[in-house]
Structures are given as C-alpha cells and as structure tokens.
Protein backbone atom coordinates (compact mmCIF):
# COMPACT_ATOMS: atom_id res chain seq x y z
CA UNK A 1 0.00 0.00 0.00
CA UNK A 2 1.64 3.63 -1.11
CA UNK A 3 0.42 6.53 0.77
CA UNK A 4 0.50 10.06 -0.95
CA UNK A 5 2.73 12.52 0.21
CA UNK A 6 0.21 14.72 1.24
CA UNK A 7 -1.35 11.64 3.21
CA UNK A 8 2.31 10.93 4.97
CA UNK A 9 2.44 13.92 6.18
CA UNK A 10 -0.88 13.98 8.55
CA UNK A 11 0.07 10.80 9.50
CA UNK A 12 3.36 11.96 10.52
CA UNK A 13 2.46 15.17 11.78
CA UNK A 14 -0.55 13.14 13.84
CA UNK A 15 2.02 10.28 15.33
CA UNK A 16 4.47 12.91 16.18
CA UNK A 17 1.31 15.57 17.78
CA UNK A 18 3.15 18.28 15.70
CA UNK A 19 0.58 20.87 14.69
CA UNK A 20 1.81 22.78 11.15
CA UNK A 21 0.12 25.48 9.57
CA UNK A 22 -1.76 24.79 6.15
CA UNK A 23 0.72 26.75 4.34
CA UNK A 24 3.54 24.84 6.06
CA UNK A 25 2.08 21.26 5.18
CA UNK A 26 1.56 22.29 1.87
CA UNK A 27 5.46 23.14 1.54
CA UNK A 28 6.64 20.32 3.33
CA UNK A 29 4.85 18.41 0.54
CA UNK A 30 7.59 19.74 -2.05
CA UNK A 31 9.95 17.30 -2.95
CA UNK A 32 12.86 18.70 -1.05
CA UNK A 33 14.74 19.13 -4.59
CA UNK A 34 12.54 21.85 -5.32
CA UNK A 35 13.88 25.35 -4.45
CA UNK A 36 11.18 26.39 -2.40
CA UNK A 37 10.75 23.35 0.02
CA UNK A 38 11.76 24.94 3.76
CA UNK A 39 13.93 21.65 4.45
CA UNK A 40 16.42 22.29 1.49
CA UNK A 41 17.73 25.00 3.40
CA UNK A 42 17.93 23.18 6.38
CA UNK A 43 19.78 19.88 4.53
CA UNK A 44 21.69 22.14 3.11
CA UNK A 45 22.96 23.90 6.47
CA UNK A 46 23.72 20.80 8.03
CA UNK A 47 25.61 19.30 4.88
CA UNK A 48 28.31 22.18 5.85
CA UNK A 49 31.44 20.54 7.20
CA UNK A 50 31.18 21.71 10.88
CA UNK A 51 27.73 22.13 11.43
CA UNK A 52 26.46 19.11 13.01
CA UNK A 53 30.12 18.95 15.32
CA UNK A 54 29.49 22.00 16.48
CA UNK A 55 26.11 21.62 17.79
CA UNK A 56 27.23 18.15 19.35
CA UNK A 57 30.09 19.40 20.78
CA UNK A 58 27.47 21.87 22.61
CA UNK A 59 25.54 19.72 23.84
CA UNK A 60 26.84 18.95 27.31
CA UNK A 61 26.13 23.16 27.80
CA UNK A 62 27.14 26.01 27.18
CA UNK A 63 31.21 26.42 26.00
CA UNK A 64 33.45 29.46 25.55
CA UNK A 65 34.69 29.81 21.62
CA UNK A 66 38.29 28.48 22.58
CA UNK A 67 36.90 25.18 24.47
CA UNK A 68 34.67 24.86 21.19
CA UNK A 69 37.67 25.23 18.87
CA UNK A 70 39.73 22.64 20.96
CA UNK A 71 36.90 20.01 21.06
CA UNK A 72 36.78 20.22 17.12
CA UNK A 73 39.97 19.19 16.41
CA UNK A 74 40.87 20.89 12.67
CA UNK A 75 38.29 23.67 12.78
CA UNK A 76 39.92 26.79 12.09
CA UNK A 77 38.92 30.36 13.65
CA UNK A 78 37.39 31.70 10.32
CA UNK A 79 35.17 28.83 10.34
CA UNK A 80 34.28 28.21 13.47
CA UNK A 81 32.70 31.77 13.25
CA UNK A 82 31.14 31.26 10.49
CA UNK A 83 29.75 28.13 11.25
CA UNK A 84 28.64 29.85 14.88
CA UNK A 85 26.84 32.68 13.05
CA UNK A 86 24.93 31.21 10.60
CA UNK A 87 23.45 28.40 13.11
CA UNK A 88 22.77 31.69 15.65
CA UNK A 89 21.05 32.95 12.47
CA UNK A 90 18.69 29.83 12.37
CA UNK A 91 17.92 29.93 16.03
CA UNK A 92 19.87 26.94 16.62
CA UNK A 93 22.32 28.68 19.07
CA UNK A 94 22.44 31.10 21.01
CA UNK A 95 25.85 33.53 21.85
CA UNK A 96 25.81 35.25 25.60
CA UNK A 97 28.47 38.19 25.47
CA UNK A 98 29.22 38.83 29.20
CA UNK A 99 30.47 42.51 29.81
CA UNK A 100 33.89 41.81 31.47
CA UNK A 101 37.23 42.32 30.28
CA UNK A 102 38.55 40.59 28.57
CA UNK A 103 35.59 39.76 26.39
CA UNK A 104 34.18 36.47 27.10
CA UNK A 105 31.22 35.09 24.86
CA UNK A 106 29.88 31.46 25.61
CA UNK A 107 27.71 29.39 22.92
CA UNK A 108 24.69 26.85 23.88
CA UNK A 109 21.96 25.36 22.04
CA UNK A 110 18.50 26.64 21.81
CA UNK A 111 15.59 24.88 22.57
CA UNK A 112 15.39 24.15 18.85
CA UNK A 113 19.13 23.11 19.01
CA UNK A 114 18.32 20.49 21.78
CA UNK A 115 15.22 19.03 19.99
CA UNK A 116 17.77 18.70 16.56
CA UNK A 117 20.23 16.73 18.89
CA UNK A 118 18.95 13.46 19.43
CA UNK A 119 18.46 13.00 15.58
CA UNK A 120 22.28 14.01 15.37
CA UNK A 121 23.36 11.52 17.81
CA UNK A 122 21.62 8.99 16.10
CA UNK A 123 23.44 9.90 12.92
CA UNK A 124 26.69 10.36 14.46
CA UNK A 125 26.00 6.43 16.14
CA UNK A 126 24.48 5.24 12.20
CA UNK A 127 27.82 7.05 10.86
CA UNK A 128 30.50 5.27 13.46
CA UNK A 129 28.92 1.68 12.93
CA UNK A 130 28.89 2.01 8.97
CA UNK A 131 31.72 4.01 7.86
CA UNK A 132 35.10 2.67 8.09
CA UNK A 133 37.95 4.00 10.07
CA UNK A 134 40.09 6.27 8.35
C-alpha cells in the first residue's frame, strides 16, 4: 500500500502531535529538490562541514569559543565563526556576550538546538557503525 505525500504527512504530523500550519504542510509536501521546500535549506545547512560537530560538541552546555575550537579538532577560527553565526542565524544557538574584560562570549543550544540533537546523535551512532575507520 503507497500513501500520498500529502497523506504521509498527517500521518506523521498526527504520530508525532506536531501541529503545522496549512501553508507549512503544503510546503513540506515539495519534494525537497525543489527550491522552495523549507527543508532544502535546512539539509543544506547541516551538509556544511562543521555544522552538526558543532552543535554536538554543545551539547553537554554552554562552551566558551576556545573550548569549542579545541573540542573540534581541525576547525579553524574563520570557520568556526562562520559556522557559529549562521546556526545563531537559524535559532539553533544562542551567543551570551558577558560585559567583562577581557571579552568572554559562551555558545549553547536553543531549545530548537536540543530538539535537533537526538536525531544528530543517532546519525553520528548510524555514521561510526557504517563508515570505516580512516
């Protein structure tokens, strides 16, 4: 038996008691190929190299930029930033500037962030049991 798309989705939205907007449903019934299906941005956000590490490696709390750069081994400072801002920018973290000297700024998920992280762990577990070492 093949359900329609359109049919998937109330089921999924009904199993999972999340509550979309009709104009939401209707565009997360786009193939997500199409340029104007809301989860292409988000796949490709998280395709970025350090995106997923990043909100991982916050995930026991809230860590200063240098602790962050040290837990990612390889990151660099450039894109550590980058990576920092952009997932601020889609509410998935949140940056607390503290008005001491010297400057100290410390980095934690959002709510949002925390619900993304257990589908990241799972990936991170699917990703260390099939991919070889190396």
């Amino acid at each position: 038996m093949s359900l329609s798309a359109q049919a998937l989705a109330r089921l999924t939205c009904s199993l999972t008691g999340v509550r979309l907007p009709r104009k939401t449903v209707c565009s997360a019934l786009t193939p997500s190929f199409a340029k104007v299906c809301p989860s292409r941005q988000f796949f490709a956000r998280s395709a970025e190299k350090w995106t997923l590490l990043a909100i991982v490696a916050l995930a026991d709390g809230s860590e200063r930029f240098c602790a962050l750069r040290r837990r990612l081994d390889g990151v660099t400072q450039k894109m550590l930033t980058q990576t920092l801002r952009k997932l601020e920018a889609d509410g998935l973290v949140h940056r607390e500037p503290f008005d001491e000297m010297p400057l100290r700024v410390e980095y934690s998920l959002t709510d949002r962030g925390a619900d993304l992280l257990p589908h990241i762990r799972a990936l991170k577990v699917w990703a260390e049991v099939n991919y070889p070492e190396g």
